[in-house]
N, C-alpha and C. Protein backbone atom coordinates (compact mmCIF):
# COMPACT_ATOMS: atom_id res chain seq x y z
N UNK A 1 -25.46 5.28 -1.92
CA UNK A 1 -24.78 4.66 -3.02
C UNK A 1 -23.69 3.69 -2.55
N UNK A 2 -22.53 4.70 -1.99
CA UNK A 2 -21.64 3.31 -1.37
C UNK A 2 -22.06 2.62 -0.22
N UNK A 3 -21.68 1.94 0.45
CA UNK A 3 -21.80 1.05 1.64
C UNK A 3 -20.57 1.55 2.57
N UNK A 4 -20.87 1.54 3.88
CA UNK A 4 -20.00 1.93 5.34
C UNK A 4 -18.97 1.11 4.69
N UNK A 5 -19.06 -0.55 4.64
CA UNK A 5 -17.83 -1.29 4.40
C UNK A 5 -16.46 -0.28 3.41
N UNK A 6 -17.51 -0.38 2.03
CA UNK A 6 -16.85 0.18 0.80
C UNK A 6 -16.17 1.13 1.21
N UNK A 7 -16.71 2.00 1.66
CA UNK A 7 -16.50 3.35 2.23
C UNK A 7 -14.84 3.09 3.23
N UNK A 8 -14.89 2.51 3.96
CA UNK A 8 -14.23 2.03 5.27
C UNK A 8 -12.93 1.69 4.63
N UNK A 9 -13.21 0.83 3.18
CA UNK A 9 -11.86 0.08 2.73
C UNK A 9 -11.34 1.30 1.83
N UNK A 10 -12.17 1.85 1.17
CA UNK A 10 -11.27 2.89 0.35
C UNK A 10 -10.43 4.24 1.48
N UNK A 11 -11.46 4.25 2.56
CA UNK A 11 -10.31 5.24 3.55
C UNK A 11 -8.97 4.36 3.80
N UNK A 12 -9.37 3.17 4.45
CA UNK A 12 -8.14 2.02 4.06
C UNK A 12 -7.17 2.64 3.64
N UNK A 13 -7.26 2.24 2.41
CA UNK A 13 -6.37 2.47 1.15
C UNK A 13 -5.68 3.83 0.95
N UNK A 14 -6.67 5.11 1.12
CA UNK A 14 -5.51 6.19 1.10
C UNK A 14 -5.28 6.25 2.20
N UNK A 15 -5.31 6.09 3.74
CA UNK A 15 -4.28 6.23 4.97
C UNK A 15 -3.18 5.13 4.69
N UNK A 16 -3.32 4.38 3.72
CA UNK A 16 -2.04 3.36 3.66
C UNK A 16 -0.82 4.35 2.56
N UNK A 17 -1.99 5.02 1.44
CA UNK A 17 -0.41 5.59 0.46
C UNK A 17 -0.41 7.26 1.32
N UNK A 18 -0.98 7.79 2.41
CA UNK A 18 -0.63 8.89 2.87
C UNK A 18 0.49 8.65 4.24
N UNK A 19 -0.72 7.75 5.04
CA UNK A 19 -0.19 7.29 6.70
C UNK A 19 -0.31 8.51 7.49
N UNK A 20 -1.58 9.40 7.18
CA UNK A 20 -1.88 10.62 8.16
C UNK A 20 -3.70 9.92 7.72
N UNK A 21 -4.02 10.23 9.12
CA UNK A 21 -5.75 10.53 9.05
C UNK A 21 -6.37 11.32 8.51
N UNK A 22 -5.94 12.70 8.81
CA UNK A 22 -6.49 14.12 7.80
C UNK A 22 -6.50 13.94 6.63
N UNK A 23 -4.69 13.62 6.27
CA UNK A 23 -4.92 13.15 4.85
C UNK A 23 -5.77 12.39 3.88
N UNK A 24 -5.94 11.46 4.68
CA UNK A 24 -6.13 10.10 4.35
C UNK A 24 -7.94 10.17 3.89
N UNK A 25 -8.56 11.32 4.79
CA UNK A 25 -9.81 11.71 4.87
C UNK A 25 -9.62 12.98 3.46
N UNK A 26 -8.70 14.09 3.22
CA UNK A 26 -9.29 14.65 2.39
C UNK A 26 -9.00 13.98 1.09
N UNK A 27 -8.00 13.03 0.93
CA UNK A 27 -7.45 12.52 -0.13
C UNK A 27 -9.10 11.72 -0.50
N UNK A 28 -9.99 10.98 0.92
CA UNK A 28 -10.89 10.18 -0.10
C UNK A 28 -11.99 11.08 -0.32
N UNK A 29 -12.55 12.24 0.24
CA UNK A 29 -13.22 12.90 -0.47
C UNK A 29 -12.90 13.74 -1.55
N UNK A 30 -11.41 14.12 -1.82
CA UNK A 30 -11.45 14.33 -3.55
C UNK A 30 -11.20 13.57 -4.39
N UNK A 31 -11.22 11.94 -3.93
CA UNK A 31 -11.18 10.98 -4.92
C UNK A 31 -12.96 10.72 -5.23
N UNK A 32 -13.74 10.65 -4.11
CA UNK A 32 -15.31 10.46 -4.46
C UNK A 32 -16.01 11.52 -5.46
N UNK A 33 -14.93 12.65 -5.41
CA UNK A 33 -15.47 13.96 -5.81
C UNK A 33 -15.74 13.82 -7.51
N UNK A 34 -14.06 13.34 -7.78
CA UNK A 34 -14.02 13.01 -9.05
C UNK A 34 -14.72 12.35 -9.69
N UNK A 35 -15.16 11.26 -8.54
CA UNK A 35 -15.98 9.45 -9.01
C UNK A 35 -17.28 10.36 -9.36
N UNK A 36 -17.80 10.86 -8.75
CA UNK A 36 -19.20 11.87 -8.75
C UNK A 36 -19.57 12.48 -9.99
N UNK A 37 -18.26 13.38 -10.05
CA UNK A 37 -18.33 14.27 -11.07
C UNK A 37 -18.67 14.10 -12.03
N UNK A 38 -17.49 12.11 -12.56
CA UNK A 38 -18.04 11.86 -14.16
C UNK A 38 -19.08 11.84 -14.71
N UNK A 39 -20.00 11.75 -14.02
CA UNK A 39 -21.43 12.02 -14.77
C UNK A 39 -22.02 10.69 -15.30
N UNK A 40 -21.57 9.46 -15.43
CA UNK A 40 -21.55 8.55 -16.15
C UNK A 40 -22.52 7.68 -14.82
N UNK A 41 -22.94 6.38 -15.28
CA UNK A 41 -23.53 6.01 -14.67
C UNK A 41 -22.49 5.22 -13.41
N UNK A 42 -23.51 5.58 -12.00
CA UNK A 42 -22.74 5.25 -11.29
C UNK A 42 -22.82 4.29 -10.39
N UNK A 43 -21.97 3.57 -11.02
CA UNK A 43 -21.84 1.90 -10.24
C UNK A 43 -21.01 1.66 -9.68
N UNK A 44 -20.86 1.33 -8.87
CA UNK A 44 -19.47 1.23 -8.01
C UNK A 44 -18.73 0.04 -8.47
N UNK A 45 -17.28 0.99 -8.66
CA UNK A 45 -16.00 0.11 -8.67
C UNK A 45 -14.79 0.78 -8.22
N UNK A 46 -14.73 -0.48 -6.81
CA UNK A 46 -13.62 -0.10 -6.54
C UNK A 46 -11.95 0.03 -7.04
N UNK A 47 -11.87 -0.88 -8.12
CA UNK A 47 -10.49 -0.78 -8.97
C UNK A 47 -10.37 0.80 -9.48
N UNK A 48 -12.06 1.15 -9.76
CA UNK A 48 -11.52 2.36 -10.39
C UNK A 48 -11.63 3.45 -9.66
N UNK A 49 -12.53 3.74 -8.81
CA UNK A 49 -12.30 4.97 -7.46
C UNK A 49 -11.09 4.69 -6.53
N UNK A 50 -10.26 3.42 -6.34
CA UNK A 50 -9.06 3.41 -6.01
C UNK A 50 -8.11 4.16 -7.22
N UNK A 51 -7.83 3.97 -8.25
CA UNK A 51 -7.32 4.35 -8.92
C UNK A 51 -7.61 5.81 -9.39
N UNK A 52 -8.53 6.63 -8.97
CA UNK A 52 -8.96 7.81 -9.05
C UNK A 52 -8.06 8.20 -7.88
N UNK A 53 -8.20 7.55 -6.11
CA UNK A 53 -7.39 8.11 -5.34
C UNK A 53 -6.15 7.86 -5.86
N UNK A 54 -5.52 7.06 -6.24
CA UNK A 54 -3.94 7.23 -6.31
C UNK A 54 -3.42 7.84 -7.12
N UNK A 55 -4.37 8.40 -8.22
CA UNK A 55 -4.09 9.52 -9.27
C UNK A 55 -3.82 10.75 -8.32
N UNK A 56 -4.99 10.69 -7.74
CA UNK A 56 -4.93 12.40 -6.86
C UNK A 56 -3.97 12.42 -5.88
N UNK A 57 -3.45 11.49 -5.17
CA UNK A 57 -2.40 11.24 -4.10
C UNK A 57 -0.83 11.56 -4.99
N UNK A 58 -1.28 11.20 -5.60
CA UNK A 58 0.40 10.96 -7.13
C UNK A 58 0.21 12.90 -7.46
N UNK A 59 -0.85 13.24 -7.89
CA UNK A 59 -0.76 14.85 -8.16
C UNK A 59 -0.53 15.16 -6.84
N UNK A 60 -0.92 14.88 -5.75
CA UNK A 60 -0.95 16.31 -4.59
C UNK A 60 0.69 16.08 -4.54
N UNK A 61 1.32 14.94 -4.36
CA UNK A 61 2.64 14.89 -4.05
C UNK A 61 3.64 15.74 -4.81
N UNK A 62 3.15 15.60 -6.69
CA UNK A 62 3.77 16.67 -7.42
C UNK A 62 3.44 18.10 -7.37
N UNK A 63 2.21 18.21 -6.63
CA UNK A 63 1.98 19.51 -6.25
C UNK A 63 3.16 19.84 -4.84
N UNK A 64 3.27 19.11 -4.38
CA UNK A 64 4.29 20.23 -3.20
C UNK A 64 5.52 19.09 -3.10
N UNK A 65 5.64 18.78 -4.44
CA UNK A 65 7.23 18.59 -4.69
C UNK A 65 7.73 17.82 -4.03
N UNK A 66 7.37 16.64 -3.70
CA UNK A 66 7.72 15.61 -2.86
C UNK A 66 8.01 14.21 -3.30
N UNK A 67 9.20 13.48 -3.40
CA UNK A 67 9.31 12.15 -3.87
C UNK A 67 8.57 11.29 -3.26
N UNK A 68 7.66 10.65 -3.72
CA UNK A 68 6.92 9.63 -3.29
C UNK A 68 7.25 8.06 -2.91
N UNK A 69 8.08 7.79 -4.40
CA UNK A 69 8.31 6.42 -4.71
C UNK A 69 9.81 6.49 -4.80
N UNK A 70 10.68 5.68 -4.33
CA UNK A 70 12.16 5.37 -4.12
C UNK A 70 11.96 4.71 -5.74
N UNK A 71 13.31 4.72 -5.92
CA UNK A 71 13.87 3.99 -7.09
C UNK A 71 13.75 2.76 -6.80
N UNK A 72 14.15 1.76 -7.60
CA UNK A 72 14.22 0.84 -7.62
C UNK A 72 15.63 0.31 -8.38
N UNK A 73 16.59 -0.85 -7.67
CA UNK A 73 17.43 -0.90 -7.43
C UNK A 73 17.46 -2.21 -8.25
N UNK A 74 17.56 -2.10 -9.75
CA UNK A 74 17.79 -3.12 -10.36
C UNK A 74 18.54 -4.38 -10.12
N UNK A 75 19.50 -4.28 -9.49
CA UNK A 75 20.67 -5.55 -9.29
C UNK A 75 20.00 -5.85 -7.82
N UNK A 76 18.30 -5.64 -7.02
CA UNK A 76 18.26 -6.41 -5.62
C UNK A 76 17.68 -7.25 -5.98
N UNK A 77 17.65 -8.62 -4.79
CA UNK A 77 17.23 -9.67 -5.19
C UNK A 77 15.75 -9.26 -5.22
N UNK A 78 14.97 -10.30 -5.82
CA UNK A 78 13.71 -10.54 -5.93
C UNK A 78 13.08 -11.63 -5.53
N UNK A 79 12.15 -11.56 -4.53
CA UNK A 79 11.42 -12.49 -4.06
C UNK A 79 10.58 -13.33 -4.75
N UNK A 80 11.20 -14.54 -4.98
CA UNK A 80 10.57 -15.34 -5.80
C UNK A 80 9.25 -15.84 -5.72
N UNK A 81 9.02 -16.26 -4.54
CA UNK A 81 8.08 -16.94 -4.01
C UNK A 81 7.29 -15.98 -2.90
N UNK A 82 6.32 -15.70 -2.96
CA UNK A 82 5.49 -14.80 -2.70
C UNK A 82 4.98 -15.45 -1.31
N UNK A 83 5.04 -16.43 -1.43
CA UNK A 83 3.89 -17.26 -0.18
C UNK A 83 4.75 -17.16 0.99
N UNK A 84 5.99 -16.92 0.68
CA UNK A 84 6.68 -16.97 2.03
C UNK A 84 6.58 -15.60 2.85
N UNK A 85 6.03 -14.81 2.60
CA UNK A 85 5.48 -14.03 3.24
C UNK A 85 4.50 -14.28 4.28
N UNK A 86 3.64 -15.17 3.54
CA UNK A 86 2.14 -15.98 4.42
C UNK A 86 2.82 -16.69 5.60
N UNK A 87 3.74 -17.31 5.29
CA UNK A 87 4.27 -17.96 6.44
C UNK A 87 5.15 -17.33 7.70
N UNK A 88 5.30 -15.65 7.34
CA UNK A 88 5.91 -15.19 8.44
C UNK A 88 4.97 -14.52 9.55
N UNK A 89 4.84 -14.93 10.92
CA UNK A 89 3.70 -13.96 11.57
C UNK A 89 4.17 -13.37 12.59
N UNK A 90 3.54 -11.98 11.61
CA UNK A 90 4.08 -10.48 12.38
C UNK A 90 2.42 -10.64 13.51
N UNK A 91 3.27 -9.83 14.15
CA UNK A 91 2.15 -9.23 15.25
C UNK A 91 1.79 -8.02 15.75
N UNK A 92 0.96 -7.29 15.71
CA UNK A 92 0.24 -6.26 15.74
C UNK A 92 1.12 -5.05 15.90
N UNK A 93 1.78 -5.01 16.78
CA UNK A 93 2.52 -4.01 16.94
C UNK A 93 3.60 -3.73 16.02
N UNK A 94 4.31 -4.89 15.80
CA UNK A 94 5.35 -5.22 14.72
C UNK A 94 4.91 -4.92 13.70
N UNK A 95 3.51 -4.75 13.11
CA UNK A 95 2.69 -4.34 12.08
C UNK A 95 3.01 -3.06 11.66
N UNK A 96 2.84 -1.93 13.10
CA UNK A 96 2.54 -0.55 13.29
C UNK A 96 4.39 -0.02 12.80
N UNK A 97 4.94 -0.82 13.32
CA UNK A 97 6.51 -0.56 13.71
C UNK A 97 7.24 0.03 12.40
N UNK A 98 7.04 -1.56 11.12
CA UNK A 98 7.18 -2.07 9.69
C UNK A 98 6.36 -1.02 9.50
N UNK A 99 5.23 -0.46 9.19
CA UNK A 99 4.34 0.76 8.69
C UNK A 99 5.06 1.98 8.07
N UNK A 100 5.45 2.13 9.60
CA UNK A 100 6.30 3.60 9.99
C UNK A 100 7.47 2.95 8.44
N UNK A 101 8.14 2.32 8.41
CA UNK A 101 9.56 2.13 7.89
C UNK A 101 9.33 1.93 6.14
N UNK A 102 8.03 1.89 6.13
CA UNK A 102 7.78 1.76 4.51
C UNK A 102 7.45 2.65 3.99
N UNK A 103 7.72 3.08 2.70
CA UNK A 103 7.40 4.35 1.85
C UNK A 103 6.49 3.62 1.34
N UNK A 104 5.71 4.70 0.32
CA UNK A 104 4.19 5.09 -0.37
C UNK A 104 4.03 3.57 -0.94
N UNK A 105 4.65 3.34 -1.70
CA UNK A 105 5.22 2.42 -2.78
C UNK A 105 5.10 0.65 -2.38
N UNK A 106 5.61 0.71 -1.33
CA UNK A 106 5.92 -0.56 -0.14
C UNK A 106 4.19 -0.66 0.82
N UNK A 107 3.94 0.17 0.97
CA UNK A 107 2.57 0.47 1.37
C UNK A 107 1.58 0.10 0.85
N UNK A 108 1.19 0.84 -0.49
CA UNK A 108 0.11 0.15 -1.34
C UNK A 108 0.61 -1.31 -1.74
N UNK A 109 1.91 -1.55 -1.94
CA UNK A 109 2.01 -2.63 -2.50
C UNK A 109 0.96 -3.95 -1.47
N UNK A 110 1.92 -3.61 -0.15
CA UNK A 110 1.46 -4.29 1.17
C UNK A 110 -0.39 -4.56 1.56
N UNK A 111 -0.78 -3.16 0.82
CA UNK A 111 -2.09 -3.51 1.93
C UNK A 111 -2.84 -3.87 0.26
N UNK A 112 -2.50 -3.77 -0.77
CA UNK A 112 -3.29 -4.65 -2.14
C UNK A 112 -2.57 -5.94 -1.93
N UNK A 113 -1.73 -6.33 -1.44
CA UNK A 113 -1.25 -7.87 -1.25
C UNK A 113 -2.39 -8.47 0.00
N UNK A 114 -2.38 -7.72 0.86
CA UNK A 114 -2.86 -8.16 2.53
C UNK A 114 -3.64 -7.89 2.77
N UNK A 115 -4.41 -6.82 2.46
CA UNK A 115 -5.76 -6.47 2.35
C UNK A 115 -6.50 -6.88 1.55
N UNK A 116 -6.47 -6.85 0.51
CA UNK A 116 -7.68 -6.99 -0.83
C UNK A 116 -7.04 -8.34 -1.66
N UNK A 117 -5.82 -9.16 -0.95
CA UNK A 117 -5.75 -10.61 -1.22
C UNK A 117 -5.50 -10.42 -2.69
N UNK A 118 -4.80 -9.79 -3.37
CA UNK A 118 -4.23 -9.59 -4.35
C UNK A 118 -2.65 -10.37 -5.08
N UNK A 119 -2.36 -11.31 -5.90
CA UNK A 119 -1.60 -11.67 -6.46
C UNK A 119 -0.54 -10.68 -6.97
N UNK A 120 1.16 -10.98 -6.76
CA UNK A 120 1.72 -10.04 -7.41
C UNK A 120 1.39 -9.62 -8.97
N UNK A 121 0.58 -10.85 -9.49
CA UNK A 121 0.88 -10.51 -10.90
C UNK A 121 -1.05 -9.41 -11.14
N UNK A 122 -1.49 -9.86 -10.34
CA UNK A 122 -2.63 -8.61 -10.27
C UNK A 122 -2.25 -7.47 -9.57
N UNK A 123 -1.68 -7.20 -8.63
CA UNK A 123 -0.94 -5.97 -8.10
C UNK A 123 -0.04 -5.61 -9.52
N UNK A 124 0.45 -5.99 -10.07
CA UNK A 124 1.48 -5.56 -11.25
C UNK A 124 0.36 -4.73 -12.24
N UNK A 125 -0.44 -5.76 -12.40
CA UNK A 125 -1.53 -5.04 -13.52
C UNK A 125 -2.50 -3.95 -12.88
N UNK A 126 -2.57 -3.54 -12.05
CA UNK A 126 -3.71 -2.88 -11.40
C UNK A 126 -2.43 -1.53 -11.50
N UNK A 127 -1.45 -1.54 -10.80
CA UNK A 127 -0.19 -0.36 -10.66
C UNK A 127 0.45 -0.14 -11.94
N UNK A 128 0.17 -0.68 -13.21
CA UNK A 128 0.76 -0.81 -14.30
C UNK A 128 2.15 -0.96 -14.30
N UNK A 129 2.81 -1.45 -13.61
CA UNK A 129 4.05 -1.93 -13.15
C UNK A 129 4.55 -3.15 -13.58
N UNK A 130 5.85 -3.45 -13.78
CA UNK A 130 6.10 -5.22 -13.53
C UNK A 130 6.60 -5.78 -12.88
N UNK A 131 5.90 -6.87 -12.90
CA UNK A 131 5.70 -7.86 -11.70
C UNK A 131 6.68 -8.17 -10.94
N UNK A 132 7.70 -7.86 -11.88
CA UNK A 132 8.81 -7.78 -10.99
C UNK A 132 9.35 -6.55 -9.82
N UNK A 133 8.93 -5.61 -10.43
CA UNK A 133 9.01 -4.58 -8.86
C UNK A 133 7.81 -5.08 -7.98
N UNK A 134 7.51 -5.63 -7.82
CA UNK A 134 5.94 -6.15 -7.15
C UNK A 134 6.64 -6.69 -6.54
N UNK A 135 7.25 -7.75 -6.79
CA UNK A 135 7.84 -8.91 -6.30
C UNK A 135 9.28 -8.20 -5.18
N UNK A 136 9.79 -7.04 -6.26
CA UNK A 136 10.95 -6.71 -5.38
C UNK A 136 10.63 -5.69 -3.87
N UNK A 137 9.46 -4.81 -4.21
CA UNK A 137 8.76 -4.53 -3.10
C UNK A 137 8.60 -5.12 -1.88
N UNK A 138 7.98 -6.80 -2.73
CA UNK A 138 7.58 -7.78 -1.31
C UNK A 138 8.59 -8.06 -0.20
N UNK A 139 9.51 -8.19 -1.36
CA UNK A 139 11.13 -8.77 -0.79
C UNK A 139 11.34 -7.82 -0.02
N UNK A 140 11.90 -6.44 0.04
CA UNK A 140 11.76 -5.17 0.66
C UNK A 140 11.04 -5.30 2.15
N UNK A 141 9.65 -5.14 1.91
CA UNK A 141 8.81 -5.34 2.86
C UNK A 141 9.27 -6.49 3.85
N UNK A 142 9.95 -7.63 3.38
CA UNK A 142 9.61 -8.63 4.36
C UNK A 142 11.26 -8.78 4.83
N UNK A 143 12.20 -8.14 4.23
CA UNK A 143 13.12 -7.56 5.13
C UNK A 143 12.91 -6.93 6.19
N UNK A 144 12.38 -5.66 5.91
CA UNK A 144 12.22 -5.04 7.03
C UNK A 144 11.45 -5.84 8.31
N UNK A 145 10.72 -6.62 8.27
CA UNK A 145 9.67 -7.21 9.08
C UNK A 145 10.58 -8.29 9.30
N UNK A 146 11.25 -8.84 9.23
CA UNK A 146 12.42 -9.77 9.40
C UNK A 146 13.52 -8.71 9.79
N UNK A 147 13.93 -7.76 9.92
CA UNK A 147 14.90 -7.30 10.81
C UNK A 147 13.99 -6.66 12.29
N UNK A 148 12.80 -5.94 11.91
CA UNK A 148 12.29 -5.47 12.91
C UNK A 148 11.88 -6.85 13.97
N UNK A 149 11.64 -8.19 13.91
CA UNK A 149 11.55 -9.53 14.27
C UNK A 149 12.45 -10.23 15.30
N UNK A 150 13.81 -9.65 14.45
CA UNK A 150 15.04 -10.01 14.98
C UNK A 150 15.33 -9.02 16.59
N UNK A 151 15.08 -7.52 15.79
CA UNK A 151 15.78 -6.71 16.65
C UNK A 151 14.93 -6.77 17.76
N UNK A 152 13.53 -7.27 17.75
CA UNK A 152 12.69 -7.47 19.17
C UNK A 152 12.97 -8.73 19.61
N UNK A 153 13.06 -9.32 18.88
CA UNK A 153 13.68 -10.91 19.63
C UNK A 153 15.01 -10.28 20.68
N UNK A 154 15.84 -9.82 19.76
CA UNK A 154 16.82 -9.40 21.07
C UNK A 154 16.91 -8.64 21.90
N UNK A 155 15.61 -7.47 21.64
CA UNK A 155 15.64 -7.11 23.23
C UNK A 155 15.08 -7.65 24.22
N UNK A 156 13.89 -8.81 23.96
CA UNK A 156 13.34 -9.88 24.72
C UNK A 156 14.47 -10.69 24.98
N UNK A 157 15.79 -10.92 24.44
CA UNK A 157 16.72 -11.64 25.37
C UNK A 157 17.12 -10.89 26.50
N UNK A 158 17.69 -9.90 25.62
CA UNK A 158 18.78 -9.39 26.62
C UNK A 158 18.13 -9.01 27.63
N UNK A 159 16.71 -8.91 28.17
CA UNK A 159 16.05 -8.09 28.98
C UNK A 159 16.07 -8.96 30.28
């Protein structure tokens, strides 16, 4: 039914809102489980077996009591312009670094922006969110990747 690819991107996706492998593996077989279950005819879509995993990722977290998603900090700026992201280039490791430093939230935002080439204002509608935490996320994100940038630039000086 699915395809290796399909398959490949939806593990993707929950090692991005877990950031463990185990996890990331049982989270997508009880998201397929569900997709299965409905009984309905089954065609693949990924908007909605993604959204089946982040349902179940969102319960397991309230199952063992764990904040997932940081607040959001009404008075931070917001990144207006989205593209300036495109124009900053991180590099692989700097990738892994920024990973580690982002919560659940900053994560999916990141890999439905960078992965699946997603618009904030379609990331807004897909997370039922607005576009403006989308936007303030990005901003977020590309701090961090702009300090982590800096702080390797200077140990490549000082070295």
């Amino acid at each position: 039914m699915l395809t290796r690819e399909q398959l490949q991107s939806l593990y993707r996706y929950s090692f991005c809102l877990t950031a463990d492998r185990g996890r990331a593996e049982d989270l997508l077989q009880n998201g397929l489980e569900k997709w299965l279950k409905c009984g309905k005819e089954l065609e693949y879509s990924h908007a909605y077996i993604r959204k089946i995993i982040r349902n179940q990722f969102i319960d397991d977290c309230r199952r063992q009591h764990k904040l997932a998603f940081e607040s959001i900090d009404e008075h931070a700026a917001v990144l207006l312009d989205e593209t300036s992201l495109e124009t900053l280039q991180i590099q692989h490791n700097l990738i892994e670094q920024v990973f580690e430093l982002l919560n659940v939230a900053e994560r999916e935002v990141l890999y439905l922006w960078a992965v699946d080439g997603y618009t904030a204002a379609e990331i807004a509608k897909d997370l039922a969110q607005p576009r403006g935490t989308v936007l303030s996320r990005l901003h977020r994100i590309k701090q961090k990747v702009v300090e982590m940038s800096e702080g390797d630039w200077m140990k490549e000086v000082s070295s």
